[in-house]
N, C-alpha and C. Protein backbone atom coordinates (compact mmCIF):
# COMPACT_ATOMS: atom_id res chain seq x y z
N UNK A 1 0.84 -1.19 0.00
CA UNK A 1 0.00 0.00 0.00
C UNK A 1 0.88 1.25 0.00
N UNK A 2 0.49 1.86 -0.98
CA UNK A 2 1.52 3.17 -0.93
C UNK A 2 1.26 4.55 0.05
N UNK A 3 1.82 5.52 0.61
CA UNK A 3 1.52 6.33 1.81
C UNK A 3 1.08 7.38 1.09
N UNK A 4 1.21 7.27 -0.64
CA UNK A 4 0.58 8.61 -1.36
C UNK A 4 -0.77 8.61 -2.13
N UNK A 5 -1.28 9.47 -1.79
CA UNK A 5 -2.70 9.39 -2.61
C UNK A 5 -2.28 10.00 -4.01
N UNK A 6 -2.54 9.50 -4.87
CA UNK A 6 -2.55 9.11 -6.78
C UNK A 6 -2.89 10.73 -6.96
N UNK A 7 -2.28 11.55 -7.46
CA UNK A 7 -2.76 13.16 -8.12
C UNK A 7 -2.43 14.14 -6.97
N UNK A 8 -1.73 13.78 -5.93
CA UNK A 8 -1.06 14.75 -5.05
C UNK A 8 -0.49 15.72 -5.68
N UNK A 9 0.12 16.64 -5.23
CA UNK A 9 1.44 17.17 -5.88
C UNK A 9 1.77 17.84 -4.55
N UNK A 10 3.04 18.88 -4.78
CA UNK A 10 3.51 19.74 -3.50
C UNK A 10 4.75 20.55 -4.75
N UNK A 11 4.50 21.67 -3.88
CA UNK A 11 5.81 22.64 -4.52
C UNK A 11 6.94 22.36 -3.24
N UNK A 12 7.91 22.08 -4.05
CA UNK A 12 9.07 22.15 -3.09
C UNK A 12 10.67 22.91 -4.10
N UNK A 13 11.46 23.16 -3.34
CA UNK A 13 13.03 23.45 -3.58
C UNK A 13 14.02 22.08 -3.61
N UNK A 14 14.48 22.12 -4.47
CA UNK A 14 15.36 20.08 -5.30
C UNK A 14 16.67 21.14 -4.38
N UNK A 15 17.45 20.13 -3.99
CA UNK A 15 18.58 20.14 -3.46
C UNK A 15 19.80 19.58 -3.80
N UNK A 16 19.65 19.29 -5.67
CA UNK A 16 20.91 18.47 -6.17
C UNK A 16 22.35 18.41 -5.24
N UNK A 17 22.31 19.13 -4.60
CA UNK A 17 24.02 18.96 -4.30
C UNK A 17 24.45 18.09 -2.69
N UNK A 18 23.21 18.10 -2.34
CA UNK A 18 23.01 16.82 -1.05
C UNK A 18 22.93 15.73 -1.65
N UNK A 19 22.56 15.24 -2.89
CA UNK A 19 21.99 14.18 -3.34
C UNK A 19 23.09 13.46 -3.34
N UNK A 20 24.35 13.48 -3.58
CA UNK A 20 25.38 12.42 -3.32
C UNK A 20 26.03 12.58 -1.86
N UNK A 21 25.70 13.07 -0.95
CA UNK A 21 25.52 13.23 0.44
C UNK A 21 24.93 12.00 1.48
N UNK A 22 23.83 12.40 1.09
CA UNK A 22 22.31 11.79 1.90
C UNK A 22 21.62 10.92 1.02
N UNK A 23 22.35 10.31 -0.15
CA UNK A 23 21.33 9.18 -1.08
C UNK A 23 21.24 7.94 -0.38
N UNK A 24 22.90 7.50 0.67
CA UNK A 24 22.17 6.15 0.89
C UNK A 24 21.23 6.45 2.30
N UNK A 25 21.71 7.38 3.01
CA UNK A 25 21.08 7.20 4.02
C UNK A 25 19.54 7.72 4.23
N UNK A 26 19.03 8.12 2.73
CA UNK A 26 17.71 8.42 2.76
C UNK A 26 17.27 7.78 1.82
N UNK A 27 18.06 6.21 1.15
CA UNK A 27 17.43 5.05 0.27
C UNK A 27 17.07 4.06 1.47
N UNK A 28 17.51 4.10 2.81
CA UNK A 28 17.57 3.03 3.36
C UNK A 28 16.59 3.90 4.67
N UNK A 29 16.38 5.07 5.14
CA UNK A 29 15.58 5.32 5.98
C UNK A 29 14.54 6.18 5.61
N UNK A 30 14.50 6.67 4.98
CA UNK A 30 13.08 7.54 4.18
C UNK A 30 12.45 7.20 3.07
N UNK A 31 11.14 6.68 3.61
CA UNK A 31 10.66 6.00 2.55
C UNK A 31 10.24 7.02 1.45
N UNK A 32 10.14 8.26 0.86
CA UNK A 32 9.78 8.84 0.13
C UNK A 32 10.69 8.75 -1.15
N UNK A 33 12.29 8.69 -0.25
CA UNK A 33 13.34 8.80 -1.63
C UNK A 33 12.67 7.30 -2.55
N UNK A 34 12.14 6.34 -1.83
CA UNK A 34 11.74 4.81 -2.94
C UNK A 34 10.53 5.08 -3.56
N UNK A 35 10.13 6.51 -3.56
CA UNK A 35 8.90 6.96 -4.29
C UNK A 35 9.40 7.65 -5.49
N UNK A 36 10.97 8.25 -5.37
CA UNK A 36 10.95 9.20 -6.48
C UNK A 36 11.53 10.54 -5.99
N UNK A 37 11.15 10.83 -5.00
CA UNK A 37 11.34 12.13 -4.09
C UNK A 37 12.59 12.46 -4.25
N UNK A 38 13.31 13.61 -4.89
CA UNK A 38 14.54 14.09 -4.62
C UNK A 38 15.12 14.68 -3.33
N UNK A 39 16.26 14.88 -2.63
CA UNK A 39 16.06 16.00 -1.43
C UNK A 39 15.59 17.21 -1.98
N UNK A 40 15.02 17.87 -0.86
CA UNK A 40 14.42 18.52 -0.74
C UNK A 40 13.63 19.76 0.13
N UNK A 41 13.74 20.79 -0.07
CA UNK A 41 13.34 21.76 0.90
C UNK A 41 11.61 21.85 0.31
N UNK A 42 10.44 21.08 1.65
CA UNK A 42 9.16 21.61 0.85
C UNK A 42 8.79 22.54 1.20
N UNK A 43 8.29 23.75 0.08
CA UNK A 43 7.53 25.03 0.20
C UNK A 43 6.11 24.63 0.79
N UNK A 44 5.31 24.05 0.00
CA UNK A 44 3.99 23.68 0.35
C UNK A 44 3.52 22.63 -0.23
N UNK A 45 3.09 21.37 0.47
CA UNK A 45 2.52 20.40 0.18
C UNK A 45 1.47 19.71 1.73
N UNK A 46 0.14 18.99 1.00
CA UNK A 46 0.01 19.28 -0.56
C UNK A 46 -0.45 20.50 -0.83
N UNK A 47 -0.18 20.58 -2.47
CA UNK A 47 -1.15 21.49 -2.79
C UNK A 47 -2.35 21.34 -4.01
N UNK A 48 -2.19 21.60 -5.13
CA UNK A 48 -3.86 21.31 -5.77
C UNK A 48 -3.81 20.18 -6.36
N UNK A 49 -4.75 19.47 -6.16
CA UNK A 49 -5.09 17.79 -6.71
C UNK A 49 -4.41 18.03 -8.11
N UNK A 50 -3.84 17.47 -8.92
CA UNK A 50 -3.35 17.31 -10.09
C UNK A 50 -4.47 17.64 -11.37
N UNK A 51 -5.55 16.71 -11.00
CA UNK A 51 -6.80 17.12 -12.10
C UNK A 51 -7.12 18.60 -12.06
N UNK A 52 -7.00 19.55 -10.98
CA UNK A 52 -7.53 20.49 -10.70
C UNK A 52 -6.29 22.03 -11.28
N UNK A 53 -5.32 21.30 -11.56
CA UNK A 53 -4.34 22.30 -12.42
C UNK A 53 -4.21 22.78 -13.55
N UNK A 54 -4.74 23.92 -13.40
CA UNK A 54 -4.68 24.46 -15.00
C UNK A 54 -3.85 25.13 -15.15
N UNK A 55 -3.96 25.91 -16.88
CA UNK A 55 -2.73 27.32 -17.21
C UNK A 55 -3.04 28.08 -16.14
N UNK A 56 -4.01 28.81 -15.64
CA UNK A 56 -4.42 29.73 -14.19
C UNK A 56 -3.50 29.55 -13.36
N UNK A 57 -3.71 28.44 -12.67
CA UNK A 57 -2.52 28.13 -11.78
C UNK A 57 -1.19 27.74 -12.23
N UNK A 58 -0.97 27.38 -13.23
CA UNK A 58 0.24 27.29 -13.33
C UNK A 58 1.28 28.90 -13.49
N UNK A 59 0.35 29.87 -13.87
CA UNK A 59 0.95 31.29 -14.64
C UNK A 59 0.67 31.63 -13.35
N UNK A 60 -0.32 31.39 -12.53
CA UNK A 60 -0.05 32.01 -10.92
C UNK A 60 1.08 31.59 -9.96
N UNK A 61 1.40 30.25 -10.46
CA UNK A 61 2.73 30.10 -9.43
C UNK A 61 3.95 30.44 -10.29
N UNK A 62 4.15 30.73 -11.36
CA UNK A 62 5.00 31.36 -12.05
C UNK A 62 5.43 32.49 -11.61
N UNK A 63 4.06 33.00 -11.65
CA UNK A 63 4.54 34.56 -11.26
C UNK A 63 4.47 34.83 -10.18
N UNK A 64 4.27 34.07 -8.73
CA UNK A 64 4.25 34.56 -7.53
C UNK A 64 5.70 33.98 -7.62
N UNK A 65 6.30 32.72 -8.33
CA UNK A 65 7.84 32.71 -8.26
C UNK A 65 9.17 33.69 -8.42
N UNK A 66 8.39 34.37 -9.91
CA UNK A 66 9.27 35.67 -10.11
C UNK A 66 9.36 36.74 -9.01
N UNK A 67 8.55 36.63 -8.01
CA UNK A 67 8.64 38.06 -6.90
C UNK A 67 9.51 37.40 -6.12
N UNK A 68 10.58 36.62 -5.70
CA UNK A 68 11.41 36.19 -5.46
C UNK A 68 12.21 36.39 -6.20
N UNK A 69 13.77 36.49 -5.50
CA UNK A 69 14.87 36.45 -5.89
C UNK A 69 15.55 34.99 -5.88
N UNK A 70 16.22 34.67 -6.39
CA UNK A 70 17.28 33.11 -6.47
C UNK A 70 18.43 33.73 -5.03
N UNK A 71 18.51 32.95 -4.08
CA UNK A 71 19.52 33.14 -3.16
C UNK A 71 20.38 31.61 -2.45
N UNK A 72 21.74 31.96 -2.16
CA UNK A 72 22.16 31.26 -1.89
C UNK A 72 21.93 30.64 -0.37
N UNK A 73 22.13 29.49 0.09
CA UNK A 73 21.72 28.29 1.19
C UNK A 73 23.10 27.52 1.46
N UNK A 74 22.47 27.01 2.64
CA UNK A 74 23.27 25.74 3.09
C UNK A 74 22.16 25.09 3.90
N UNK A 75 22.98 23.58 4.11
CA UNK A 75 22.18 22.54 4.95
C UNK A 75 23.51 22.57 5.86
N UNK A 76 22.71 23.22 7.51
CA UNK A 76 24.15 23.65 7.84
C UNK A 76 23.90 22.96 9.54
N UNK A 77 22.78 22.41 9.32
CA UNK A 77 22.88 21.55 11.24
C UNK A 77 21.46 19.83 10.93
N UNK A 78 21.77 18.85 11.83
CA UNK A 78 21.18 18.43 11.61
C UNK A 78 19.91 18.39 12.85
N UNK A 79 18.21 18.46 12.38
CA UNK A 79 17.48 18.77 13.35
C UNK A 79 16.26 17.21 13.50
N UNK A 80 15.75 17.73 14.15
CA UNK A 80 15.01 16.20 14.50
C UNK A 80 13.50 16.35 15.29
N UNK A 81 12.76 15.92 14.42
CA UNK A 81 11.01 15.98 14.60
C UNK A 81 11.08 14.22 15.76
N UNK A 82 10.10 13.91 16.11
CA UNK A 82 9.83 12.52 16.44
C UNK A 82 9.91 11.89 15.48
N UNK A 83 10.62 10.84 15.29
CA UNK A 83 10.78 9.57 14.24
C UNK A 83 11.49 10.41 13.35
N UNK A 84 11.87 11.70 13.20
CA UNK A 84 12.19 12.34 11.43
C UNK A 84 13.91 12.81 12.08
N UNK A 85 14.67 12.76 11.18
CA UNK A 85 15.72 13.48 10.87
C UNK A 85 16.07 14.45 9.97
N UNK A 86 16.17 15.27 9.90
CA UNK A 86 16.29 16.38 8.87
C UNK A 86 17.83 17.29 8.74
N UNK A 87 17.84 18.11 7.81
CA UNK A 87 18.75 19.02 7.75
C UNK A 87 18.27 20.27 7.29
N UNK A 88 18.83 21.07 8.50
CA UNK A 88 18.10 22.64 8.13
C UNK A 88 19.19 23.44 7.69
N UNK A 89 18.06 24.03 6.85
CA UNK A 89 18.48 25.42 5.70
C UNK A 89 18.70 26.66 6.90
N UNK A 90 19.82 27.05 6.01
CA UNK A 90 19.93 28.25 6.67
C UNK A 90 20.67 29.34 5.44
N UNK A 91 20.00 30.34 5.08
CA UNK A 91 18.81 30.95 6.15
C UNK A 91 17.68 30.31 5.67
N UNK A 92 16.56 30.33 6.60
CA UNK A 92 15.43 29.67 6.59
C UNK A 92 14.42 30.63 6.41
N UNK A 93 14.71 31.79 6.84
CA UNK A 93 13.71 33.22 6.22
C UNK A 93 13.06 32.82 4.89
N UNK A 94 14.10 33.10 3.46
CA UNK A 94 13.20 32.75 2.54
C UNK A 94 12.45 31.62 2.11
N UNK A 95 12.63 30.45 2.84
CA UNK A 95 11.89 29.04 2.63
C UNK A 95 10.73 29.86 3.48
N UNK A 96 10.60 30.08 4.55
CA UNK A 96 9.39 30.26 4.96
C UNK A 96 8.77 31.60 4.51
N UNK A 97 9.33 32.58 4.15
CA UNK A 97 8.53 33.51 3.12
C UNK A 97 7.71 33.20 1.73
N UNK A 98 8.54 32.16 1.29
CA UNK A 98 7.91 31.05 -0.12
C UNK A 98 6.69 30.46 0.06
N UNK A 99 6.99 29.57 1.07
CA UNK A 99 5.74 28.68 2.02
C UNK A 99 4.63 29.98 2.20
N UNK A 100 4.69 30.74 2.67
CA UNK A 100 3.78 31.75 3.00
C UNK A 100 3.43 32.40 2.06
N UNK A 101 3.98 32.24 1.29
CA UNK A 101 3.53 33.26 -0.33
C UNK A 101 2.56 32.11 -1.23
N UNK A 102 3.03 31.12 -1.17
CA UNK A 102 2.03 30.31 -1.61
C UNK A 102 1.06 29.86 -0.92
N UNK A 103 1.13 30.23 0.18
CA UNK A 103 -0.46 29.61 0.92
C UNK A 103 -1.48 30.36 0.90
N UNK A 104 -0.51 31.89 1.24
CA UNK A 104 -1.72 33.24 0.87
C UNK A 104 -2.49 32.95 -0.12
N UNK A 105 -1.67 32.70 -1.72
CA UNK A 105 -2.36 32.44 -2.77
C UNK A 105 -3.46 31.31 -3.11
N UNK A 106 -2.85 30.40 -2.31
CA UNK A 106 -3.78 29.24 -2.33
C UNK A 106 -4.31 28.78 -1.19
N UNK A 107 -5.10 29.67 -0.51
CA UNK A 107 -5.60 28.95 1.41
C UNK A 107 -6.13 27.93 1.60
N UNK A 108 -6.87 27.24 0.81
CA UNK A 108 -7.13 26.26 1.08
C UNK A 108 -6.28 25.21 1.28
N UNK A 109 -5.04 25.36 0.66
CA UNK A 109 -4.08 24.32 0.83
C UNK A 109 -3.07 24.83 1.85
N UNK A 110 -3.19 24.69 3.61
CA UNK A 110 -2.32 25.05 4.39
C UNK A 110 -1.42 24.09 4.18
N UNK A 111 0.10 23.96 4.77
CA UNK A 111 1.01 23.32 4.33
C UNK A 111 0.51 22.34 5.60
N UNK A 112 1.24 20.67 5.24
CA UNK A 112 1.04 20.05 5.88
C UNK A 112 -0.79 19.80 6.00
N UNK A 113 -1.52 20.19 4.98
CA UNK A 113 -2.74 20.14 6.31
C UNK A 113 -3.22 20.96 7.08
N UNK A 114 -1.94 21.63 7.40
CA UNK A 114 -2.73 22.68 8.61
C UNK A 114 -2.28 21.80 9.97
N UNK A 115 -1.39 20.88 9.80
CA UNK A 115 -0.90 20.18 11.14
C UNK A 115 0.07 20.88 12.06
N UNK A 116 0.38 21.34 12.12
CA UNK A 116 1.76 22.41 11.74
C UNK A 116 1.29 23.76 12.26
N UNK A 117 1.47 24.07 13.33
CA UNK A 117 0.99 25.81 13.63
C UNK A 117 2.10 26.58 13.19
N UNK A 118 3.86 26.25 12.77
CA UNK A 118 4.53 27.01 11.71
C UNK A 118 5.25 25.88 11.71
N UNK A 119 5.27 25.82 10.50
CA UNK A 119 6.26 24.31 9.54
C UNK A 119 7.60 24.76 9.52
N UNK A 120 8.26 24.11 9.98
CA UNK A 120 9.85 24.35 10.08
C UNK A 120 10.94 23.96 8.43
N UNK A 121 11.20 24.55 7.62
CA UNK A 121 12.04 24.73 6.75
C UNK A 121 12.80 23.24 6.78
N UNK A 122 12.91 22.10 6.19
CA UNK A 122 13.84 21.35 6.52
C UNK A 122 14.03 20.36 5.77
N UNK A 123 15.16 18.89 5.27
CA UNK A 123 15.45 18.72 3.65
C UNK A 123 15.32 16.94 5.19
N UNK A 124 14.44 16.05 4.58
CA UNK A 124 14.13 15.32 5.75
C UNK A 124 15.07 14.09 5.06
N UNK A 125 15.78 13.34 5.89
CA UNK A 125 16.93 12.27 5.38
C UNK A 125 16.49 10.85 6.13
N UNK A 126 15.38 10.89 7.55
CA UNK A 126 15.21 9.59 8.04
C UNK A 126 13.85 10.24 8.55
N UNK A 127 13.18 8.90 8.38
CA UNK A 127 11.43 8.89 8.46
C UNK A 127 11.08 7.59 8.76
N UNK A 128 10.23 8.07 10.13
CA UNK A 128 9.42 6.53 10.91
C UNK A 128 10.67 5.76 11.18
N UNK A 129 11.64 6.55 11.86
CA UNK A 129 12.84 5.58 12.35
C UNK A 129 12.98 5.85 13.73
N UNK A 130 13.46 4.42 14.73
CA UNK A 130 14.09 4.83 15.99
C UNK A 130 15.04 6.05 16.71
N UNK A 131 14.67 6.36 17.98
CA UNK A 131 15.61 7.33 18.38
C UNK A 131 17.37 6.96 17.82
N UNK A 132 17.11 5.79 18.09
CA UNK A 132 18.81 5.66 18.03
C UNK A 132 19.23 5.43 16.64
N UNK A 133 18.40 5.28 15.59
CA UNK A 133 18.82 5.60 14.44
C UNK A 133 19.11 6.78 14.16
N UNK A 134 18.01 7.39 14.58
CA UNK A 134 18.42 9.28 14.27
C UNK A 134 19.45 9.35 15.21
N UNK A 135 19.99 9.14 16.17
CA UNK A 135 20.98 9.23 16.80
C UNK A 135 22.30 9.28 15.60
N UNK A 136 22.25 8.05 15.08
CA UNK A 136 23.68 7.58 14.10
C UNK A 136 23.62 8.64 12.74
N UNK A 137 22.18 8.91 12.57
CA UNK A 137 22.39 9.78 11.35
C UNK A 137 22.48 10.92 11.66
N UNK A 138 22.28 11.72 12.51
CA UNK A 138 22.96 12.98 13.26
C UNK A 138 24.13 12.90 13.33
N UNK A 139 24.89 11.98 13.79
CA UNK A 139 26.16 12.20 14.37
C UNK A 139 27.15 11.93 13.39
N UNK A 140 26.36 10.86 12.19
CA UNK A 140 27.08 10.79 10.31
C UNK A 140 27.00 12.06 10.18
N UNK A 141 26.07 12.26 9.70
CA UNK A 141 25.51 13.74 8.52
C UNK A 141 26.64 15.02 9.57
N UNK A 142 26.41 15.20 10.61
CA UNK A 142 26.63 16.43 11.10
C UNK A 142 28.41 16.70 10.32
N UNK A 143 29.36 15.75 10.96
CA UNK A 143 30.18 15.35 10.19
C UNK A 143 30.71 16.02 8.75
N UNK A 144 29.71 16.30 7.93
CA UNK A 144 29.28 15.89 6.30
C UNK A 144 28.69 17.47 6.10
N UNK A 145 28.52 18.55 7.42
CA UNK A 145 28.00 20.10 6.68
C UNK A 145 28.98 20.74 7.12
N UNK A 146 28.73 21.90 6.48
CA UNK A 146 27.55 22.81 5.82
C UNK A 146 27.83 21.98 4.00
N UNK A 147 25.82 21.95 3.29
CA UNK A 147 25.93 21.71 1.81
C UNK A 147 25.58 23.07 1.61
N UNK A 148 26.23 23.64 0.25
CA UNK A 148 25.78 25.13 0.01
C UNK A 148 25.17 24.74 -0.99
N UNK A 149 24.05 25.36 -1.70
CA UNK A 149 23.53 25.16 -3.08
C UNK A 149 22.41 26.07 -3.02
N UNK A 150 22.40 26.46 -4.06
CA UNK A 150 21.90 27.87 -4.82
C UNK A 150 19.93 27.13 -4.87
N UNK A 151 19.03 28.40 -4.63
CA UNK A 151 17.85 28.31 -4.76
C UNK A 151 17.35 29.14 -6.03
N UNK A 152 16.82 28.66 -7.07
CA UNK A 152 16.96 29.49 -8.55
C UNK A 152 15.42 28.90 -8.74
N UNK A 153 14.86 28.10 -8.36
CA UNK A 153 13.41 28.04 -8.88
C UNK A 153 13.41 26.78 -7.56
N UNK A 154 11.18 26.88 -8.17
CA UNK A 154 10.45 26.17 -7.67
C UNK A 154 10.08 24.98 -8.27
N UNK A 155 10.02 24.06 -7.63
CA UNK A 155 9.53 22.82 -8.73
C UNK A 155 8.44 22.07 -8.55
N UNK A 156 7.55 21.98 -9.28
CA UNK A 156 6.43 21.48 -9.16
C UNK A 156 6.33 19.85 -9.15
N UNK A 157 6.43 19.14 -8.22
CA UNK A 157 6.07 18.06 -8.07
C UNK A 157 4.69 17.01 -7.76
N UNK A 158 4.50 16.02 -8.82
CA UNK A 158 3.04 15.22 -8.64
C UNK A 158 3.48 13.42 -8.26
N UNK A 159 2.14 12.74 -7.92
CA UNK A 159 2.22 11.87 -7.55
C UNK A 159 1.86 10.82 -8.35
N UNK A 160 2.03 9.77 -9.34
CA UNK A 160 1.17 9.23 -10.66
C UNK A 160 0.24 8.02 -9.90
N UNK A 161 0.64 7.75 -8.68
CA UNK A 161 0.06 6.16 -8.25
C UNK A 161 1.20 5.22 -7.67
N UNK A 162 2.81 5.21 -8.37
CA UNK A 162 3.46 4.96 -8.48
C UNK A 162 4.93 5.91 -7.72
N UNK A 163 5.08 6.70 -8.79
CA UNK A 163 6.51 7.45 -8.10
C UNK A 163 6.06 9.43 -8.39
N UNK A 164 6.41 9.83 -7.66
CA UNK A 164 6.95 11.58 -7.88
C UNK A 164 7.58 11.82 -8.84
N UNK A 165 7.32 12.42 -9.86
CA UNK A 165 8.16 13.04 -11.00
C UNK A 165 7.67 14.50 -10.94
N UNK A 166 8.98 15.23 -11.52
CA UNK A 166 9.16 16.36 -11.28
C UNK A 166 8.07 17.00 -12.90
N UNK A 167 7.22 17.47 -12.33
CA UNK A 167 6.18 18.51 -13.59
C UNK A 167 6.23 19.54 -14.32
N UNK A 168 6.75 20.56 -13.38
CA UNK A 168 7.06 21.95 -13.77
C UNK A 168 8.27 21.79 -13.02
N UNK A 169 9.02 23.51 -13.37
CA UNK A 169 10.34 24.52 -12.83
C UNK A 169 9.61 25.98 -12.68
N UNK A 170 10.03 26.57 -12.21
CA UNK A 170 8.96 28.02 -12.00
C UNK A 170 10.38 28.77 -11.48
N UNK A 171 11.43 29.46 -12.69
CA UNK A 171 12.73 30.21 -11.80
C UNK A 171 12.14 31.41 -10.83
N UNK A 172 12.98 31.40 -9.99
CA UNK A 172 12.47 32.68 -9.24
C UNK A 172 13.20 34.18 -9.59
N UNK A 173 13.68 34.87 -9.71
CA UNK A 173 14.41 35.88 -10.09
C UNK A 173 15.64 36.42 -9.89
N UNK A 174 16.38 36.28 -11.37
CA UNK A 174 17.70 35.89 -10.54
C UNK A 174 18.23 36.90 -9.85
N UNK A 175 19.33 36.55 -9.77
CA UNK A 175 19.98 37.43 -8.92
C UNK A 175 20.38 39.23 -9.43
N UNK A 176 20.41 39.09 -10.35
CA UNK A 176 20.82 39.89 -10.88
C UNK A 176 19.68 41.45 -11.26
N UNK A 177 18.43 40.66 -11.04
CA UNK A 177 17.58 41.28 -11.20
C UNK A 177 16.31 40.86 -12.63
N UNK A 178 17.59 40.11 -13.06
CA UNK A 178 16.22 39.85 -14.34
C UNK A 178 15.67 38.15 -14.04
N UNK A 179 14.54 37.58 -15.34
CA UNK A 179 13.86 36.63 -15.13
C UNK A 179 15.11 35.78 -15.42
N UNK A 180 15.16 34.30 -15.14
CA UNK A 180 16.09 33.51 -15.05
C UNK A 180 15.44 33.21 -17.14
N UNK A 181 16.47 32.56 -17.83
CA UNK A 181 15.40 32.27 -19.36
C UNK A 181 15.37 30.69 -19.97
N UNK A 182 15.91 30.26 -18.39
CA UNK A 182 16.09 28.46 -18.18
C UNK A 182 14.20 27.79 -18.76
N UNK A 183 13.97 28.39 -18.07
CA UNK A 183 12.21 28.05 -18.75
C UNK A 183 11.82 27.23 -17.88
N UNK A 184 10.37 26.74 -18.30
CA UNK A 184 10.21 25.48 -17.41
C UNK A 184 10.23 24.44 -18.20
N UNK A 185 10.09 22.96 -17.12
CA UNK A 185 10.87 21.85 -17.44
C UNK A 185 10.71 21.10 -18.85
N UNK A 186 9.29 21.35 -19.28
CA UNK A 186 8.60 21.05 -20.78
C UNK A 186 7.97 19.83 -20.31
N UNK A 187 8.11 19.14 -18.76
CA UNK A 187 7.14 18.42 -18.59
C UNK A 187 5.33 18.29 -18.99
N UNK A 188 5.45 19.70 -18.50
CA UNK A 188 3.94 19.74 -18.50
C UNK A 188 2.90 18.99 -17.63
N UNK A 189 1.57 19.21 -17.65
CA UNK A 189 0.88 18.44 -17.02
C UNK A 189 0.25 18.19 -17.90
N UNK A 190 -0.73 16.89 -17.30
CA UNK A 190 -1.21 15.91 -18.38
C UNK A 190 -2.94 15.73 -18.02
């Protein structure tokens, strides 16, 4: 039985440069990476059922992306929910300004659910594991920071039944001041 319902999606931030970091130890304790899931910083998930995405929303999270700037990060401590291990961003300001920019836009979809009275910024590496596992992966990983890697867009991620594949890219603005002209991914939705 899979833990995802079929037409999910969630906007989140891809973290390529952890990914040869934290691959085995989030192939073997987080079950999401055996879904597909890249690391990851999530902005907001879920958010609109997949059937329910149109050009509207897609040109709306486009452009609430462009009012952002692209800024640089690190994964610079390791933090810890019950059962979860994570690694937090720092700074964590603009992850949670993102998160909040998209919820304004879309309220019905609070992050998490609405479980969460403020969702903490964080790229999660062990899930539904013992204290003393997170013990060993704290005391690996910590070892293993600060990861620095650049935040340049949003990525739209869905759920098929099966695995997470990445849908859209939405750049945020670069640095420099103009639109990034990377585009989006040509996935599309279907």
């Amino acid at each position: 039985m899979t833990r995802y319902v079929t037409g999910s999606t969630g906007i989140v931030v891809t973290v390529p440069e952890a990914e040869t970091i934290v691959a085995d130890v989030r192939f073997r304790l987080d079950p999401a990476a055996g879904y597909g899931v890249p690391p990851h910083v999530t902005v907001l998930f879920p958010w609109l059922p997949i059937e329910s995405i149109g050009d509207a929303a897609l040109s709306a999270l486009a452009e609430l992306a462009t009012g952002f700037p692209c800024f640089a990060a690190e994964l610079s401590a390791v933090g810890r929910f019950p059962g979860v291990g994570w690694l937090a961003p720092s700074p964590s300001e603009p992850f949670v300004a993102l998160t909040q920019a998209v919820w304004r836009r879309w309220p019905q979809t609070p992050p998490y659910q609405g479980r969460f009275v403020e969702p903490v910024p964080h790229l999660t590496v062990a899930d539904g594991q013992p204290e003393s596992v997170l013990d060993a992966v704290t005391a690996d990983l910590t070892l293993l920071l600060p990861i620095r890697f650049r935040v340049n867009d949003l990525v739209l991620l869905g759920f098929n039944g099966a695995r997470w594949k990445v849908l859209e890219r939405f750049p945020l603005l670069v640095c420099d001041g103009t639109n990034q002209q990377s585009g989006n991914s040509g996935v599309g939705i279907a």
